[in-house]
Protein backbone atom coordinates (compact mmCIF):
# COMPACT_ATOMS: atom_id res chain seq x y z
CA UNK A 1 76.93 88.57 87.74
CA UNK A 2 80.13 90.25 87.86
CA UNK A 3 83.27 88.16 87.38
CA UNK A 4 87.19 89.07 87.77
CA UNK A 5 90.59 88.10 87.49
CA UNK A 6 92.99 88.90 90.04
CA UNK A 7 96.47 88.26 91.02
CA UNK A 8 98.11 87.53 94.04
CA UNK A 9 100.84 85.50 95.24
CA UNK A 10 102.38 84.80 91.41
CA UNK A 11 98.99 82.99 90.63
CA UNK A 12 96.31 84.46 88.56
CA UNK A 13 92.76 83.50 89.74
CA UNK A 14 89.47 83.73 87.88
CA UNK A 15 86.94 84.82 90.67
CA UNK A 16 83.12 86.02 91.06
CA UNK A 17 81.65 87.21 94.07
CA UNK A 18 80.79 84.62 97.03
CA UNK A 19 83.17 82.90 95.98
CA UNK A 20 85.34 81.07 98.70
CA UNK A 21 89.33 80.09 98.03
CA UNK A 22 92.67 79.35 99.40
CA UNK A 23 95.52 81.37 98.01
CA UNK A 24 99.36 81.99 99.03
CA UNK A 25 99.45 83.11 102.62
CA UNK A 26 98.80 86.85 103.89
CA UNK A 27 99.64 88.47 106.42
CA UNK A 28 96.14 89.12 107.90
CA UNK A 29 93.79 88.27 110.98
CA UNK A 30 90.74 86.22 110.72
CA UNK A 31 88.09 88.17 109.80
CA UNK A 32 90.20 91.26 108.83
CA UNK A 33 88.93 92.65 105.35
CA UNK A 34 91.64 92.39 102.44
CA UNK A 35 91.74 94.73 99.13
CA UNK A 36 93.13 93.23 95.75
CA UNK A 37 93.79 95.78 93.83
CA UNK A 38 95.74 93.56 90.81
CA UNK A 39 92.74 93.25 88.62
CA UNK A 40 93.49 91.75 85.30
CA UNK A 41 90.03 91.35 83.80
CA UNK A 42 86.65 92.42 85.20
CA UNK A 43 83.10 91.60 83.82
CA UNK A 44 79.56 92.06 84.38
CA UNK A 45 78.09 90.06 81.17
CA UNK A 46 77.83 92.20 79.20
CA UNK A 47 80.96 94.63 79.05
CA UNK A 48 84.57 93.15 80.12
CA UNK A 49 87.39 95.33 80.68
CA UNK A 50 90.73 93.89 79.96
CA UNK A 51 93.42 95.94 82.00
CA UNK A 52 96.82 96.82 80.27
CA UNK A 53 98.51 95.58 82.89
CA UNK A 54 95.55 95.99 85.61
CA UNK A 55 92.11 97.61 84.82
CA UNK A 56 92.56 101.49 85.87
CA UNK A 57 90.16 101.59 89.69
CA UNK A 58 89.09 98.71 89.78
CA UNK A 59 89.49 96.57 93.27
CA UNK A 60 88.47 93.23 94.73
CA UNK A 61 87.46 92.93 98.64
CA UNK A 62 87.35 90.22 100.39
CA UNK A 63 87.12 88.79 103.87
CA UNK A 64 89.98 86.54 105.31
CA UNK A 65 88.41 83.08 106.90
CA UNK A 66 91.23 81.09 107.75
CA UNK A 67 94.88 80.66 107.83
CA UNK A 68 96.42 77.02 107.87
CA UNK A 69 98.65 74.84 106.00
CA UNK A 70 97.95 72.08 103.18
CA UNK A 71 98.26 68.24 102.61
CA UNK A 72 102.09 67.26 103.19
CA UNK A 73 103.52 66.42 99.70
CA UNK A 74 106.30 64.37 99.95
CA UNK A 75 109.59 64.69 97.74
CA UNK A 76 111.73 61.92 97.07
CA UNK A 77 115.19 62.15 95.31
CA UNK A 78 116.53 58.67 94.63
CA UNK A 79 119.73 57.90 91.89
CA UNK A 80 119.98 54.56 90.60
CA UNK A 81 122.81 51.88 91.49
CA UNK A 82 124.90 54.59 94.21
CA UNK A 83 122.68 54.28 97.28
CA UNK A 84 121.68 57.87 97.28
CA UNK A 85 118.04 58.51 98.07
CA UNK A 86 116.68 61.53 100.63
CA UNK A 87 112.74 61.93 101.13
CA UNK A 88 111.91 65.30 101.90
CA UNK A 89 107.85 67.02 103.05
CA UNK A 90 106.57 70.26 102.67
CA UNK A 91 103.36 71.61 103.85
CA UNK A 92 102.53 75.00 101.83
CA UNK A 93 100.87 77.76 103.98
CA UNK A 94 97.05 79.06 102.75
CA UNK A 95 94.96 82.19 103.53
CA UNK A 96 91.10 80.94 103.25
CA UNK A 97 89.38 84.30 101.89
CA UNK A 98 85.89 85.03 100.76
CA UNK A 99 85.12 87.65 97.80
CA UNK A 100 82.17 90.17 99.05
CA UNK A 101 82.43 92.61 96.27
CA UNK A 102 84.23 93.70 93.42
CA UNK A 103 83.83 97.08 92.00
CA UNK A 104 84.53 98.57 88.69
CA UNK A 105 86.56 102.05 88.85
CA UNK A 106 85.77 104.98 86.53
């Protein structure tokens, strides 16, 4: 089984294929195909490949699922004794993506 690390969005995320996630938002359609081609570290179990940044040809694809937006995570600022406090939400947009296949570049 071959597994990978990729980047995207400032995040690092350890992946393997099949594998279903929510990361930062992209600008993609629903079932448009996406190509990561930040790959960190790829394995198949029995040789890894650690890139220096990214490993030379190597690329993730993937399949976008769904686009939405997360729980609501409130913020609350609040000082003591001076009657200051604000409450703030923020909803963080996701892209739902599925990994089909990730190949190893030579």
């Amino acid at each position: 089984m071959k597994i990978a690390v990729i980047a995207t969005g400032g995040k690092q995320y350890l992946i393997k294929e099949g594998d279903t996630l929510k990361i930062e938002k992209l600008n993609k359609k629903k079932d448009s195909e996406v190509n990561f081609s930040k790959v960190l570290l790829i394995s198949d179990g029995k040789k890894t490949e650690i890139g220096k940044p990214n490993v030379k040809g190597a690329k993730v694809t993937a399949k976008v699922l769904d686009e939405g937006r997360s729980r609501k995570v409130m913020v609350i600022k609040y000082k003591n004794k001076i009657r200051y406090k604000r409450t703030i939400g923020h909803r963080q947009h996701f892209t739902k993506i599925k990994i089909e296949k990730i190949v190893v570049g030579k």
